[in-house]
C-alpha atoms as a PDB file:
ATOM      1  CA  UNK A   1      24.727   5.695 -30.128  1.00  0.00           C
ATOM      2  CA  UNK A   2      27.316   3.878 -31.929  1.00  0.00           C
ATOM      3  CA  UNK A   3      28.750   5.005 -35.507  1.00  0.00           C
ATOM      4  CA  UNK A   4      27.357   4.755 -38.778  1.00  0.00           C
ATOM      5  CA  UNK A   5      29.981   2.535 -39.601  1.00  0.00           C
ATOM      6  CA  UNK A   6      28.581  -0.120 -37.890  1.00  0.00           C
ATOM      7  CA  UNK A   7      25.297   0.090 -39.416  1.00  0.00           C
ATOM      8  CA  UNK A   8      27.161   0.376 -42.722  1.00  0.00           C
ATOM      9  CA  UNK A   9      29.223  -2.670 -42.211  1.00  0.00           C
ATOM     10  CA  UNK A  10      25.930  -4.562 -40.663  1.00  0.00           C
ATOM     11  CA  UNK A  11      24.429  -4.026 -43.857  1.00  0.00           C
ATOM     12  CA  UNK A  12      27.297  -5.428 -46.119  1.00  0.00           C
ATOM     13  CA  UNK A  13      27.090  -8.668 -44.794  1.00  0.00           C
ATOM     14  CA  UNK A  14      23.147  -8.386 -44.715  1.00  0.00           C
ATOM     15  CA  UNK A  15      22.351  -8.680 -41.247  1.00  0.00           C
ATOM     16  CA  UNK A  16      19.574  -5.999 -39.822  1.00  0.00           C
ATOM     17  CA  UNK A  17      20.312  -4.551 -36.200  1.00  0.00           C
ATOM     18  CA  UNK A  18      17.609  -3.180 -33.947  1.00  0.00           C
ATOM     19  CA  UNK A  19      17.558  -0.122 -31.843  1.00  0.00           C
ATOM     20  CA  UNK A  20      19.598  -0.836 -28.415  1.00  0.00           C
ATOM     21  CA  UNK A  21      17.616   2.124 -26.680  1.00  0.00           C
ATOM     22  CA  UNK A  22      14.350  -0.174 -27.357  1.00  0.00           C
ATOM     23  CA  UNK A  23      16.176  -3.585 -26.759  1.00  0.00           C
ATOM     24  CA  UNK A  24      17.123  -2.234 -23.078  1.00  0.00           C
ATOM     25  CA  UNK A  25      14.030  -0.661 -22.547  1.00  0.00           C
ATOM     26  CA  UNK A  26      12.237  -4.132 -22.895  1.00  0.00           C
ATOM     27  CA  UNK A  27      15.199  -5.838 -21.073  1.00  0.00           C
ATOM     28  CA  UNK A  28      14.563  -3.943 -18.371  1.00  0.00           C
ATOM     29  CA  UNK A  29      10.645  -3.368 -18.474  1.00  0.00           C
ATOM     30  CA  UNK A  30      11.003  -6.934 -16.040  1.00  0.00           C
ATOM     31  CA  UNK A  31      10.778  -6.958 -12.538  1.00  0.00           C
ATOM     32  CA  UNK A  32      13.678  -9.411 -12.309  1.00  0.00           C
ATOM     33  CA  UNK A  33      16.124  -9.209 -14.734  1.00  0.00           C
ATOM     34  CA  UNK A  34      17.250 -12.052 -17.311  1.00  0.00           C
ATOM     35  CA  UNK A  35      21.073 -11.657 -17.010  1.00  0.00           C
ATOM     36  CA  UNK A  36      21.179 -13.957 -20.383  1.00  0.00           C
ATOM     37  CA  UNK A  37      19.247 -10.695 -22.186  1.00  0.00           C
ATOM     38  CA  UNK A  38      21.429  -8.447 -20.933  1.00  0.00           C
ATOM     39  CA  UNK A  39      24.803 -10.485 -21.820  1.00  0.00           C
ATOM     40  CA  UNK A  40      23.049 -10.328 -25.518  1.00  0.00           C
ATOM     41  CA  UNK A  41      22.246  -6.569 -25.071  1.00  0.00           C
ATOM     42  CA  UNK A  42      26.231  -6.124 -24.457  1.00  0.00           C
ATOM     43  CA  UNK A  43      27.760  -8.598 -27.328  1.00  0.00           C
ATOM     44  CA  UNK A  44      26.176  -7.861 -30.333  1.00  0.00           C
ATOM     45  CA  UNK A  45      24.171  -4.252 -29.785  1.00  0.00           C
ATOM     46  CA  UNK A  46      26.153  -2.933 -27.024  1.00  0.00           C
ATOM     47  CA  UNK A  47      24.516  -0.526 -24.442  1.00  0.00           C
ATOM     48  CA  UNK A  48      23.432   3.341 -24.836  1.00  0.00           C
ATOM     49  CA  UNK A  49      25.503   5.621 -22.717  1.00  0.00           C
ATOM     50  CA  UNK A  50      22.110   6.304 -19.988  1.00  0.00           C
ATOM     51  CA  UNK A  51      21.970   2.617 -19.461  1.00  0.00           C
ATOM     52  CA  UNK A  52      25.458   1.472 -19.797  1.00  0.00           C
ATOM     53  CA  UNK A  53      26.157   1.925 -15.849  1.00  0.00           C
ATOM     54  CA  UNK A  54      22.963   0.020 -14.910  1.00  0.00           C
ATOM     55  CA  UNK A  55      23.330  -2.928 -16.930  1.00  0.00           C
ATOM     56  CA  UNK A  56      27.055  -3.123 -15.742  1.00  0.00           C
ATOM     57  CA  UNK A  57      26.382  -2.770 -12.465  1.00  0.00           C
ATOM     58  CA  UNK A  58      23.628  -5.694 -12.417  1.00  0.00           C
ATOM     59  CA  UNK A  59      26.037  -8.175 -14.640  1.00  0.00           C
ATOM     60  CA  UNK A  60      28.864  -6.957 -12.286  1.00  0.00           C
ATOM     61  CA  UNK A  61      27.062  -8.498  -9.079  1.00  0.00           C
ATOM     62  CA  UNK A  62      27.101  -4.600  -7.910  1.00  0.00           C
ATOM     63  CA  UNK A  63      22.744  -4.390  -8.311  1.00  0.00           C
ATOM     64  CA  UNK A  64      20.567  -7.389  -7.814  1.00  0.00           C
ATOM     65  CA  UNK A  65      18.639  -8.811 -10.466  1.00  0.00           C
ATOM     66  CA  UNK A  66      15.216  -7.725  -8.629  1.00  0.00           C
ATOM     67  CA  UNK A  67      14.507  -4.028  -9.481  1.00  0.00           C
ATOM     68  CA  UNK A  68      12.538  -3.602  -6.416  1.00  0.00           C
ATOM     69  CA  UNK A  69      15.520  -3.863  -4.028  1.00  0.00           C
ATOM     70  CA  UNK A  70      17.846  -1.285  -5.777  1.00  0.00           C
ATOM     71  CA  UNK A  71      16.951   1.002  -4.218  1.00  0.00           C
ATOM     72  CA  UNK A  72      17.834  -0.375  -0.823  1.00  0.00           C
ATOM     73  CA  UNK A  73      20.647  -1.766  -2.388  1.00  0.00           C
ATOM     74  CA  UNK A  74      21.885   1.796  -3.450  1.00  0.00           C
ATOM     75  CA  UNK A  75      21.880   3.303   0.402  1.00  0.00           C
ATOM     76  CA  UNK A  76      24.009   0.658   1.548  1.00  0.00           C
ATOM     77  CA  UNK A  77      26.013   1.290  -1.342  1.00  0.00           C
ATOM     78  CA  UNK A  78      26.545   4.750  -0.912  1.00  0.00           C
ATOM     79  CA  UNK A  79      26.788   4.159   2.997  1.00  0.00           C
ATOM     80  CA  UNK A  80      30.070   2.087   1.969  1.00  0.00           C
ATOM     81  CA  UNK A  81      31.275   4.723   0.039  1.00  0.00           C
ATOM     82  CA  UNK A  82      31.087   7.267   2.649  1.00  0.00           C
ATOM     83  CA  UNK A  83      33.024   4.956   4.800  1.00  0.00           C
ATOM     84  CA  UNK A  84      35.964   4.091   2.616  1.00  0.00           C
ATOM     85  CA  UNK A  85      36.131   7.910   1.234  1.00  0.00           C
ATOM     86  CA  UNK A  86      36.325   9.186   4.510  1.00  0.00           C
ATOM     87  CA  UNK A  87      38.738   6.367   5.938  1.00  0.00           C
ATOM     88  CA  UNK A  88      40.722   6.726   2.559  1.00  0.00           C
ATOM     89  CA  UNK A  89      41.278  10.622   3.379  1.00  0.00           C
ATOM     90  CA  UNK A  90      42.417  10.162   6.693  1.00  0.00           C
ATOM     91  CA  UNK A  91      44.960   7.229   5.895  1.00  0.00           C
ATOM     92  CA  UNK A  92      46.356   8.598   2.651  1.00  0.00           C
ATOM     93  CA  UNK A  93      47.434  12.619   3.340  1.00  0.00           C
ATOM     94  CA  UNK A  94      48.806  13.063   0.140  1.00  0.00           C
ATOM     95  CA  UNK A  95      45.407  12.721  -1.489  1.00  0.00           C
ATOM     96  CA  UNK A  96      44.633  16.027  -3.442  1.00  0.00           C
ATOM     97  CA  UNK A  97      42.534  19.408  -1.093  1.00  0.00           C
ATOM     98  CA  UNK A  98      39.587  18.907  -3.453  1.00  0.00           C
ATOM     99  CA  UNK A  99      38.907  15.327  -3.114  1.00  0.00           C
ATOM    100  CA  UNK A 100      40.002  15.381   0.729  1.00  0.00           C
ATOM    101  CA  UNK A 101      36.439  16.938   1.544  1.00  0.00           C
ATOM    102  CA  UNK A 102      33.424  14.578   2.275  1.00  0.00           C
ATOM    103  CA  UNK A 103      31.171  13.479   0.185  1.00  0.00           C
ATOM    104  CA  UNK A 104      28.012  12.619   0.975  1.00  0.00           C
ATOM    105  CA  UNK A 105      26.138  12.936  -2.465  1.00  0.00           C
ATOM    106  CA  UNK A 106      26.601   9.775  -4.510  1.00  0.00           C
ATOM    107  CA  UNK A 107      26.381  11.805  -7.780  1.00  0.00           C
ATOM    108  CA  UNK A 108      29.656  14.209  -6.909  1.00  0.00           C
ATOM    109  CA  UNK A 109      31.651  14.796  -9.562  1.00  0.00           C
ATOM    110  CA  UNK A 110      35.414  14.488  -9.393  1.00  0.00           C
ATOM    111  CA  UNK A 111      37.444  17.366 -10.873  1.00  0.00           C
ATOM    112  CA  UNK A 112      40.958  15.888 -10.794  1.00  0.00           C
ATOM    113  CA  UNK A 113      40.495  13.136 -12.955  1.00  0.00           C
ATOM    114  CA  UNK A 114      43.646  11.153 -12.170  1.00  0.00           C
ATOM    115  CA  UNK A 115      43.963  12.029  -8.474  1.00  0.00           C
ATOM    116  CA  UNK A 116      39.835  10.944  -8.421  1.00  0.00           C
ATOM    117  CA  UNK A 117      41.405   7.925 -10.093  1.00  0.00           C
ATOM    118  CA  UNK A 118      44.524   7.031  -7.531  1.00  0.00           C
ATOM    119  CA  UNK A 119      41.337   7.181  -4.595  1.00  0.00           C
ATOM    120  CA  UNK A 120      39.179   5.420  -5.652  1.00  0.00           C
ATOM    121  CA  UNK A 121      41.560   2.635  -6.657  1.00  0.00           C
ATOM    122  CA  UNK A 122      43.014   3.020  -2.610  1.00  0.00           C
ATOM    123  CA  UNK A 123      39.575   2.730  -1.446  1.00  0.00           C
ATOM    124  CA  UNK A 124      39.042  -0.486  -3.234  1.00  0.00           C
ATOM    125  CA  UNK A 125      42.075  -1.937  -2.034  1.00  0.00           C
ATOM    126  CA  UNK A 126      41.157  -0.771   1.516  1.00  0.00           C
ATOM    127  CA  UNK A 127      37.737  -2.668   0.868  1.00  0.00           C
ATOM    128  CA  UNK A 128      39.438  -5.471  -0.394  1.00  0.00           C
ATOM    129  CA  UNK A 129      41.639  -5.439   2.810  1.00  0.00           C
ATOM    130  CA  UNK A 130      38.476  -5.124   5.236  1.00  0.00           C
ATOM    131  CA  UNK A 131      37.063  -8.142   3.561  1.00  0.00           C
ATOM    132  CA  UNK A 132      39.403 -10.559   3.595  1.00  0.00           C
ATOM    133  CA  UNK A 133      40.633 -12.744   6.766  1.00  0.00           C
ATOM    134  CA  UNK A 134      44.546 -11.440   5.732  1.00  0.00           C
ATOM    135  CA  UNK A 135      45.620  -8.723   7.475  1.00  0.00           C
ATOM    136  CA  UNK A 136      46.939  -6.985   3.869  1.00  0.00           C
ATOM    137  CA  UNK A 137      45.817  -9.674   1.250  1.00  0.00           C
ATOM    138  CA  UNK A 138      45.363  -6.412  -0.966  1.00  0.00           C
ATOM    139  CA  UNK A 139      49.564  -5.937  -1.607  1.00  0.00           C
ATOM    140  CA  UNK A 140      49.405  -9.522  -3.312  1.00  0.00           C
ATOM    141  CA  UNK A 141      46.489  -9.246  -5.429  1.00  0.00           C
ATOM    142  CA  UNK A 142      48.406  -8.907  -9.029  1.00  0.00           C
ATOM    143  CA  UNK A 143      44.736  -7.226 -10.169  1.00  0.00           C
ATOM    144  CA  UNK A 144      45.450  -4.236  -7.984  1.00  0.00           C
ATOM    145  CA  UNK A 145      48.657  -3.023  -9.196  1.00  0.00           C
ATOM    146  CA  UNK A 146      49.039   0.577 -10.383  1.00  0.00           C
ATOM    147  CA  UNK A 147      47.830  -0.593 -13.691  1.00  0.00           C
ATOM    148  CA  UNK A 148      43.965  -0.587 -12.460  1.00  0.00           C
ATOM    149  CA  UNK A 149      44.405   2.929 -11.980  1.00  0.00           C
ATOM    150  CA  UNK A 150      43.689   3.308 -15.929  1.00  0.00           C
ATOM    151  CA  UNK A 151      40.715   1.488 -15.932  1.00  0.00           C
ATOM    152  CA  UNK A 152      39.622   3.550 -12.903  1.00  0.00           C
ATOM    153  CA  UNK A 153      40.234   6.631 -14.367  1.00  0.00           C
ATOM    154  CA  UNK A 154      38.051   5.127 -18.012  1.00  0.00           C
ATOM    155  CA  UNK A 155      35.330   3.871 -15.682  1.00  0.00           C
ATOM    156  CA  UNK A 156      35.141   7.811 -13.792  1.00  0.00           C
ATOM    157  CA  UNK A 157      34.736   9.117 -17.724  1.00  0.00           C
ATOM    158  CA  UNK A 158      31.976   6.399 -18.293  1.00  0.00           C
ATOM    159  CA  UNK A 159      30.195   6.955 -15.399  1.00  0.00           C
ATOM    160  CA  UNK A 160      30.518  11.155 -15.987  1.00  0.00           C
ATOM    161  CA  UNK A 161      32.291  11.792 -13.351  1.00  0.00           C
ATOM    162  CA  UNK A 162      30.412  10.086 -10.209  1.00  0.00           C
ATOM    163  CA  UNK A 163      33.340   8.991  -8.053  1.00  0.00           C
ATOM    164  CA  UNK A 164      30.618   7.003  -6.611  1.00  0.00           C
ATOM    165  CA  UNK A 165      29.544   4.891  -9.738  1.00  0.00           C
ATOM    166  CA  UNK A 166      33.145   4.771 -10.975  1.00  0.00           C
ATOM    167  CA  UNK A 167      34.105   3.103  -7.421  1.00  0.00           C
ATOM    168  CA  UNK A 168      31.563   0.309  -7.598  1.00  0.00           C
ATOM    169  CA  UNK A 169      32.193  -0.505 -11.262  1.00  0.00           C
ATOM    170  CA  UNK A 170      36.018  -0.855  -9.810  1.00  0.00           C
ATOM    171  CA  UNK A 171      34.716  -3.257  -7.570  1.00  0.00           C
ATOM    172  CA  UNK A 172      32.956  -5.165 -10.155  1.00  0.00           C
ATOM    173  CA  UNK A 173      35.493  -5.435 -12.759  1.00  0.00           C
ATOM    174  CA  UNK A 174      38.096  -6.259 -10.043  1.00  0.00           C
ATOM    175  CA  UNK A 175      36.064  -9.389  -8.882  1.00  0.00           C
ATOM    176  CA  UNK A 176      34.372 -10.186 -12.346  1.00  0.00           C
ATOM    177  CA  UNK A 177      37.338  -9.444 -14.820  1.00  0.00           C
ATOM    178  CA  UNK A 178      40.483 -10.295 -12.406  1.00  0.00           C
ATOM    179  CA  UNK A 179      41.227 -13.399 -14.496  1.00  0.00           C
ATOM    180  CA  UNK A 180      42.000 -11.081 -17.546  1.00  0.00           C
ATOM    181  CA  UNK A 181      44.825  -9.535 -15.748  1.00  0.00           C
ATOM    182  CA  UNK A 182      46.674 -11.975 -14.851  1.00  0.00           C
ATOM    183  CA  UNK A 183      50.322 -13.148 -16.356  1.00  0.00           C
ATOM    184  CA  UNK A 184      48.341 -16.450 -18.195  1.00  0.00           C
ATOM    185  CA  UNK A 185      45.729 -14.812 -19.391  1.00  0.00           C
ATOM    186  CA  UNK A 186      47.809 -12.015 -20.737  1.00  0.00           C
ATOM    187  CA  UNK A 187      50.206 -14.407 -22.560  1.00  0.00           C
ATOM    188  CA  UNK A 188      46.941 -16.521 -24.117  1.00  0.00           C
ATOM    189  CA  UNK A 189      46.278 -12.909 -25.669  1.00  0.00           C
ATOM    190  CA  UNK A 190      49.604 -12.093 -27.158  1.00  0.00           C
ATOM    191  CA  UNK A 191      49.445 -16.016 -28.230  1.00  0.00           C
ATOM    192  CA  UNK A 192      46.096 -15.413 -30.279  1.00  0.00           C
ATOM    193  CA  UNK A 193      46.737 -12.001 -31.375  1.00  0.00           C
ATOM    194  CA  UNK A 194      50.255 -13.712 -33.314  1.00  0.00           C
ATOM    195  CA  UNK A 195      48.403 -16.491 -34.748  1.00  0.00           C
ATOM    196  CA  UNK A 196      45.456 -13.185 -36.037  1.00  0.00           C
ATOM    197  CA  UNK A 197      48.748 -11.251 -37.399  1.00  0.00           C
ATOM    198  CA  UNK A 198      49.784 -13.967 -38.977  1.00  0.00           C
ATOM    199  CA  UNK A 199      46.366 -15.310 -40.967  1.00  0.00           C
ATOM    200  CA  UNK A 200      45.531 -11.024 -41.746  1.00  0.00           C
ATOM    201  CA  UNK A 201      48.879  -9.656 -42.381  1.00  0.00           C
ATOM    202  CA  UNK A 202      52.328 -12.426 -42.905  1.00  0.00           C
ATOM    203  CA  UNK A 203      53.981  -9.812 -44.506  1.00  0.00           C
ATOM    204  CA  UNK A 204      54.001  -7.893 -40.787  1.00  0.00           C
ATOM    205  CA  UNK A 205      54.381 -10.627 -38.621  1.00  0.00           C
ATOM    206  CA  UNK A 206      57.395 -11.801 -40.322  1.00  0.00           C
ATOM    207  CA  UNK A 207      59.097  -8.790 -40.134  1.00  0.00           C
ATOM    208  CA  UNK A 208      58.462  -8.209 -36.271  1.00  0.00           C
ATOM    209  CA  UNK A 209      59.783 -11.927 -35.549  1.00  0.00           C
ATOM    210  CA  UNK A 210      63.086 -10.994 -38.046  1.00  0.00           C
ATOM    211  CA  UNK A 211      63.209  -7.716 -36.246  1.00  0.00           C
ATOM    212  CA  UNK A 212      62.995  -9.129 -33.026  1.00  0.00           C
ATOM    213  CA  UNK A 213      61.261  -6.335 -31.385  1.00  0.00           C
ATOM    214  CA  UNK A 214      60.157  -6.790 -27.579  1.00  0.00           C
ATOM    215  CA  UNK A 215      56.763  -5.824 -27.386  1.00  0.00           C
ATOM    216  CA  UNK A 216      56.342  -7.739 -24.216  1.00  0.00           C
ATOM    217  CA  UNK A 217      55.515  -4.790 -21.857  1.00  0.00           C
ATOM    218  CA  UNK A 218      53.125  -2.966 -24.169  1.00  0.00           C
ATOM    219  CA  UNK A 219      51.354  -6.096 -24.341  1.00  0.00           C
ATOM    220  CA  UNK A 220      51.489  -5.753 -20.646  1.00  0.00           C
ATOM    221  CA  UNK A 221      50.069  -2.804 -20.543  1.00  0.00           C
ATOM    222  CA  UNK A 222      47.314  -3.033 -23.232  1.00  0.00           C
ATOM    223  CA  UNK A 223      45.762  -5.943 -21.914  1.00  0.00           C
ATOM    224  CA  UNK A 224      46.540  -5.283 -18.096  1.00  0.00           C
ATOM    225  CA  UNK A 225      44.927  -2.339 -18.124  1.00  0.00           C
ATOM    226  CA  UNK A 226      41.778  -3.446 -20.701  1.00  0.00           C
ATOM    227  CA  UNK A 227      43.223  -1.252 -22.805  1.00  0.00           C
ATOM    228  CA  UNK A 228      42.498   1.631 -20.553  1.00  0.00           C
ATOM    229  CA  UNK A 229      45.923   2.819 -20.525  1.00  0.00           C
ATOM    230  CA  UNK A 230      45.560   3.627 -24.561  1.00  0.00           C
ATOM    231  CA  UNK A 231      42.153   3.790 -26.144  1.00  0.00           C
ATOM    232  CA  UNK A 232      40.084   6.788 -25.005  1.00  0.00           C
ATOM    233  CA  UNK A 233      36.870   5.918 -22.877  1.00  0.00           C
ATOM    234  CA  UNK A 234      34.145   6.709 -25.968  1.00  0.00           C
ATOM    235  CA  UNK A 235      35.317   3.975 -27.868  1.00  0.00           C
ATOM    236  CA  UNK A 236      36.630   1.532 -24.800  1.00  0.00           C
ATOM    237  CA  UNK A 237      33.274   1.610 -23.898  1.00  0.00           C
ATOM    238  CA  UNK A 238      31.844  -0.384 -26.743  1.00  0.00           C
ATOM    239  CA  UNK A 239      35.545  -2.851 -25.754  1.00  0.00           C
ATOM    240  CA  UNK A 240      34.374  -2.858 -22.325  1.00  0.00           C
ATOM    241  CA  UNK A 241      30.503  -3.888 -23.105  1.00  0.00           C
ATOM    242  CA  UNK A 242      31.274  -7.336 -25.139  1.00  0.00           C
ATOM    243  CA  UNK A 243      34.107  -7.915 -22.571  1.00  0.00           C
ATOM    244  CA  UNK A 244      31.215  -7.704 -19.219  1.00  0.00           C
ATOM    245  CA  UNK A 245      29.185  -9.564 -21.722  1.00  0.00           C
ATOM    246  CA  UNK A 246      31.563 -12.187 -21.122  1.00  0.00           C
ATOM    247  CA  UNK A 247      34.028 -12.485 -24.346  1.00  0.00           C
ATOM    248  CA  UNK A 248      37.117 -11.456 -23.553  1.00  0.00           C
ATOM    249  CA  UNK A 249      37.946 -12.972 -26.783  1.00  0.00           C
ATOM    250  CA  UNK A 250      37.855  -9.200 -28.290  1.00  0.00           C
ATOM    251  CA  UNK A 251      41.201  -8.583 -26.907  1.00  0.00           C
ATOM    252  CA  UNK A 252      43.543 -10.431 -28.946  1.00  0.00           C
ATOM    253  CA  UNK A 253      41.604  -8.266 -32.368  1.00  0.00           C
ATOM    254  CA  UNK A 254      41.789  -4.875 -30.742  1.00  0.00           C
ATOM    255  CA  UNK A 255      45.439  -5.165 -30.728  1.00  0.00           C
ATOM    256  CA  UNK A 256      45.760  -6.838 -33.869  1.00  0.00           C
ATOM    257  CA  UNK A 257      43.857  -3.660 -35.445  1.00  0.00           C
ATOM    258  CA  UNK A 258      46.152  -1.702 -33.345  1.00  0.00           C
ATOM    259  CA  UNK A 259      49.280  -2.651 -34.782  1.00  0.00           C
ATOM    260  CA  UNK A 260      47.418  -2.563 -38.478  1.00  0.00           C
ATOM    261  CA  UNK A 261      46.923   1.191 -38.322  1.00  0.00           C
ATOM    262  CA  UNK A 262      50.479   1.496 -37.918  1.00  0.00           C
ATOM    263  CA  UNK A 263      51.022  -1.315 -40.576  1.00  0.00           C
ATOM    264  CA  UNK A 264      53.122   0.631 -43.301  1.00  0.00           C
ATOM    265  CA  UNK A 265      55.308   2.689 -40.875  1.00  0.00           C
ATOM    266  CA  UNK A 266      56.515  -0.641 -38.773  1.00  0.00           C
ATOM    267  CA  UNK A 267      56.718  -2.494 -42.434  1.00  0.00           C
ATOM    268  CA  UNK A 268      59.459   0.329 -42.976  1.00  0.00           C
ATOM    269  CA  UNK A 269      61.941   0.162 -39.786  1.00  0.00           C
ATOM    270  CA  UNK A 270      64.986  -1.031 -39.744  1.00  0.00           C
ATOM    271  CA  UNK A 271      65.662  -1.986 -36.220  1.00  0.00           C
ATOM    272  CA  UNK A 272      63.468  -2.897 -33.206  1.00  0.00           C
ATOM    273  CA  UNK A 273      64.128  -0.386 -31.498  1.00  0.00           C
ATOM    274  CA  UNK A 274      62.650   1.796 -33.923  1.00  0.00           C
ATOM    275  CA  UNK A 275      59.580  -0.488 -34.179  1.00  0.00           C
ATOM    276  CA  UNK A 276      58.582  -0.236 -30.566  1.00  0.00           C
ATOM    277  CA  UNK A 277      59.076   3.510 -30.392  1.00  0.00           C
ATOM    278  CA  UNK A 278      55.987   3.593 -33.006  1.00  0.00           C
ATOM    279  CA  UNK A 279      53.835   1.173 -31.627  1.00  0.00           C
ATOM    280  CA  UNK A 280      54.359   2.937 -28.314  1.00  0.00           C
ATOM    281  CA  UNK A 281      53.329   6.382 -29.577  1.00  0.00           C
ATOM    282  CA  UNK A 282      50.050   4.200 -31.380  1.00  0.00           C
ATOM    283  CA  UNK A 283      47.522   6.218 -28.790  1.00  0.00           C
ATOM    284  CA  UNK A 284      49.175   9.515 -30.886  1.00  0.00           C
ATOM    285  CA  UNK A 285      48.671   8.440 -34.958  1.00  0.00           C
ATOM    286  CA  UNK A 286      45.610   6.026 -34.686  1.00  0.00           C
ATOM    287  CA  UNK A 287      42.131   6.541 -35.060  1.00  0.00           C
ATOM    288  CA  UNK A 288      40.888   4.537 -32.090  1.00  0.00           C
ATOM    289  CA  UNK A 289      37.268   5.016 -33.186  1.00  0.00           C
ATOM    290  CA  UNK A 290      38.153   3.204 -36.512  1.00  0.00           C
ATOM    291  CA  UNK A 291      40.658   0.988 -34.596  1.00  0.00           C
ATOM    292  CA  UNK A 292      37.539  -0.327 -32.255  1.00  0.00           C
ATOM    293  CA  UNK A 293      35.182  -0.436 -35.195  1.00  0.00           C
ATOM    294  CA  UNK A 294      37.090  -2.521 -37.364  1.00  0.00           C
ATOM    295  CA  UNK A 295      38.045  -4.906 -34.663  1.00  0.00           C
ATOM    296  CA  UNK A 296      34.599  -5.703 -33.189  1.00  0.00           C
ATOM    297  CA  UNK A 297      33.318  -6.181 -36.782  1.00  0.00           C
ATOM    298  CA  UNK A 298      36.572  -8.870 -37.277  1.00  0.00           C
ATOM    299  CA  UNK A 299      35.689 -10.431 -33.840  1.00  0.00           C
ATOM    300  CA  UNK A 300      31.782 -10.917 -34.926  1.00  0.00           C
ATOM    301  CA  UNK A 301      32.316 -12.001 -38.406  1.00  0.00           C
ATOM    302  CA  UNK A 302      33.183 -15.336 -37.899  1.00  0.00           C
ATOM    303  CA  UNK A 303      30.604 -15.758 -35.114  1.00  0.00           C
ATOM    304  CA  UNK A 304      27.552 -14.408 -36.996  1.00  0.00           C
ATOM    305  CA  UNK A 305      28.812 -16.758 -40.131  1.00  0.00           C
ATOM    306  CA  UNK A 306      28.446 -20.059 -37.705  1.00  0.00           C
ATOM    307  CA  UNK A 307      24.770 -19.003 -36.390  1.00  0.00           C
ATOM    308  CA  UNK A 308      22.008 -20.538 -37.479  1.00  0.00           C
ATOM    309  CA  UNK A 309      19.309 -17.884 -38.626  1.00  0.00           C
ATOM    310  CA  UNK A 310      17.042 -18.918 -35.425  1.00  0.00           C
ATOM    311  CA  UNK A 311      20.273 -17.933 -32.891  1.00  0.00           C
ATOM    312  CA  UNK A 312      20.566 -14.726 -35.060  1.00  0.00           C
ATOM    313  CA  UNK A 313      16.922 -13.827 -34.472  1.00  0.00           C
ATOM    314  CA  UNK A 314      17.009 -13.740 -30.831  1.00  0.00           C
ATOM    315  CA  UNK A 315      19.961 -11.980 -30.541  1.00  0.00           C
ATOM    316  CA  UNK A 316      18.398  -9.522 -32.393  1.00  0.00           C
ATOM    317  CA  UNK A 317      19.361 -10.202 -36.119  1.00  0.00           C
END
C-alpha cells in the first residue's frame, strides 16, 4: 500500500487513482498476460507488495506471459538454482556455514543478508559465464561489478527473503536494466539531474558549481547501484516499479530530491569538501519515504499535464 501522501497529492491536482490490488487482480485474471497493462500497473499505480515479484518476474522475461506454463516454468527454475547454489558453494569456500548448506526449497530464507547477497550475485555471474561462448565473459561485464551486490541485497528484502526469487530478479534486472549501469547512461543522469537543479533550485546549483565539489562517485554509486546502495528497499520499491515499467527517467528526480533534503545545510558550507561529506551521510538525515514521494510526484507532473483525458482514463485516471 503506498502512503497517504500520494493520495493526498493525487487529489491536489484532481486526478482520482484506483485501487492497485483490484487493477492487478484484473491484469492478471487473463490467461496470457498484456505486458502493456502491466507496464501501466507499474508507472502510475505501482504494484502491492504480494504481487510485486510476479509482475516483475513476467516483465523481466523471468515468467512467460501464458499463466498456464508457470508452473513448469518454475521447476526448471528452481532446478537452475539448485545447480548454481550448489556449484557456487563448492567454487567459492569463503561463502558463509549457513548459506554453504543445500537448498532445495525455493522459498528458503536467507539469514545473512549481505553474505545471501555476495552468492547470489556469484551465482549469476557463474550463470552468466555458463551461457556465454567466452570462457569468463562475466569479469568484463561493467553490470556485474561489486556494485550489483546492493541491488541484490534490495531485491532479497523485496522478495522476503527467498534467495530463490531474489536470484532470478538478479537475472532479470541484469539483462533488462544493464543499460542503466553503464558509464553513458550514468553521465545522461547526472546531465539531467543539473539541468532539474538548476530550473527547481539556482540558488543550489550555483553554489555547488562555485564550490566545485566532486560528486562524481556518489553519482556513481546512486545510479550504479539503482539507488540500492542508499534508499532502503520499502521505498526503492515504488523507484524500482516505474523503472521495470520502463522509465528510467525517475532517476535524474530521485537525486535531485536527494540533494533538496539536504538543501539548507549544503547552501551553508564553505568548502567542497565539506559539501560532499553531507551529501555522503544523505542515507543518515533524509527521510527517504518523503524523498521518493516527492520525486515520483515531480517525475509525473509534467506527464499527467500533457495527457489527454482519454490516455488518463486507461491508465487508470
Amino acid at each position: 500500500m503506498q502512503p497517504n501522501f500520494r493520495k493526498f497529492y493525487y487529489k491536489s491536482l484532481g486526478v482520482q487513482t484506483i485501487q492497485a490490488k483490484l487493477s492487478v487482480e484484473n491484469v492478471f485474471g487473463d490467461k496470457v498476460l498484456d505486458t502493456e497493462n502491466l507496464r501501466k500497473l507499474c508507472l502510475w499505480v505501482r504494484i502491492p507488495h504480494s504481487d510485486r515479484v510476479s509482475v516483475w518476474k513476467v516483465l523481466l522475461g523471468v515468467l512467460p506471459l501464458a499463466k498456464e506454463a508457470w508452473s513448469d516454468v518454475n521447476e526448471q527454475r528452481q532446478s537452475q538454482f539448485e545447480a548454481l547454489w550448489t556449484a557456487e558453494r563448492l567454487l567459492f569456500s569463503s561463502t558463509s556455514e549457513s548459506l554453504r548448506q543445500p537448498v532445495l526449497d525455493p522459498d528458503a530464507q536467507a539469514t545473512n543478508l549481505d553474505a545471501a547477497a555476495h552468492k547470489i550475485h556469484r551465482m549469476l555471474r557463474l550463470y552468466m559465464a555458463a551461457h556465454s561462448r567466452s570462457l569468463s565473459p562475466w569479469m568484463q561485464i561493467p553490470a556485474l561489478s561489486d556494485q550489483f551486490v546492493h541491488v541484490a541485497r534490495a531485491l532479497l528484502e523485496i522478495c522476503d527473503l527467498s534467495c530463490m526469487d531474489a536470484f532470478w530478479l538478479l537475472k532479470g534486472f541484469w539483462k533488462g536494466l544493464e543499460g542503466e549501469t553503464t558509464k553513458e547512461s550514468i553521465d545522461n543522469h547526472v546531465a539531467v539531474l543539473n539541468s532539474l537543479l538548476k530550473t527547481h533550485c539556482e540558488p543550489l546549483h550555483l553554489h555547488l558549481e562555485i564550490m566545485g565539489g566532486d560528486f562524481a562517485d556518489i553519482y556513481e554509486c546512486w545510479f550504479g547501484t539503482l539507488f540500492a546502495c542508499i534508499i532502503p528497499s520499502q521505498p526503492l520499491e515504488s523507484i524500482w516499479d516505474i523503472v521495470v515499467g520502463g522509465a528510467s527517467a525517475v532517476f535524474p528526480y530521485i537525486a535531485l530530491e536527494l540533494l533538496l533534503s539536504v538543501k539548507t545545510r549544503l547552501l551553508s558550507c564553505r568548502d567542497a569538501a565539506e559539501m560532499v561529506a553531507i551529501v555522503k551521510d544523505i542515507e543518515n538525515v533524509a527521510d527517504m519515504d518523503s524523498v521518493v514521494n516527492t520525486a515520483i510526484g515531480h517525475w509525473e507532473k509534467p506527464i499527467l499535464a500533457t495527457m489527454s483525458k482519454d490516455n488518463r482514463r486507461i491508465i487508470g485516471y
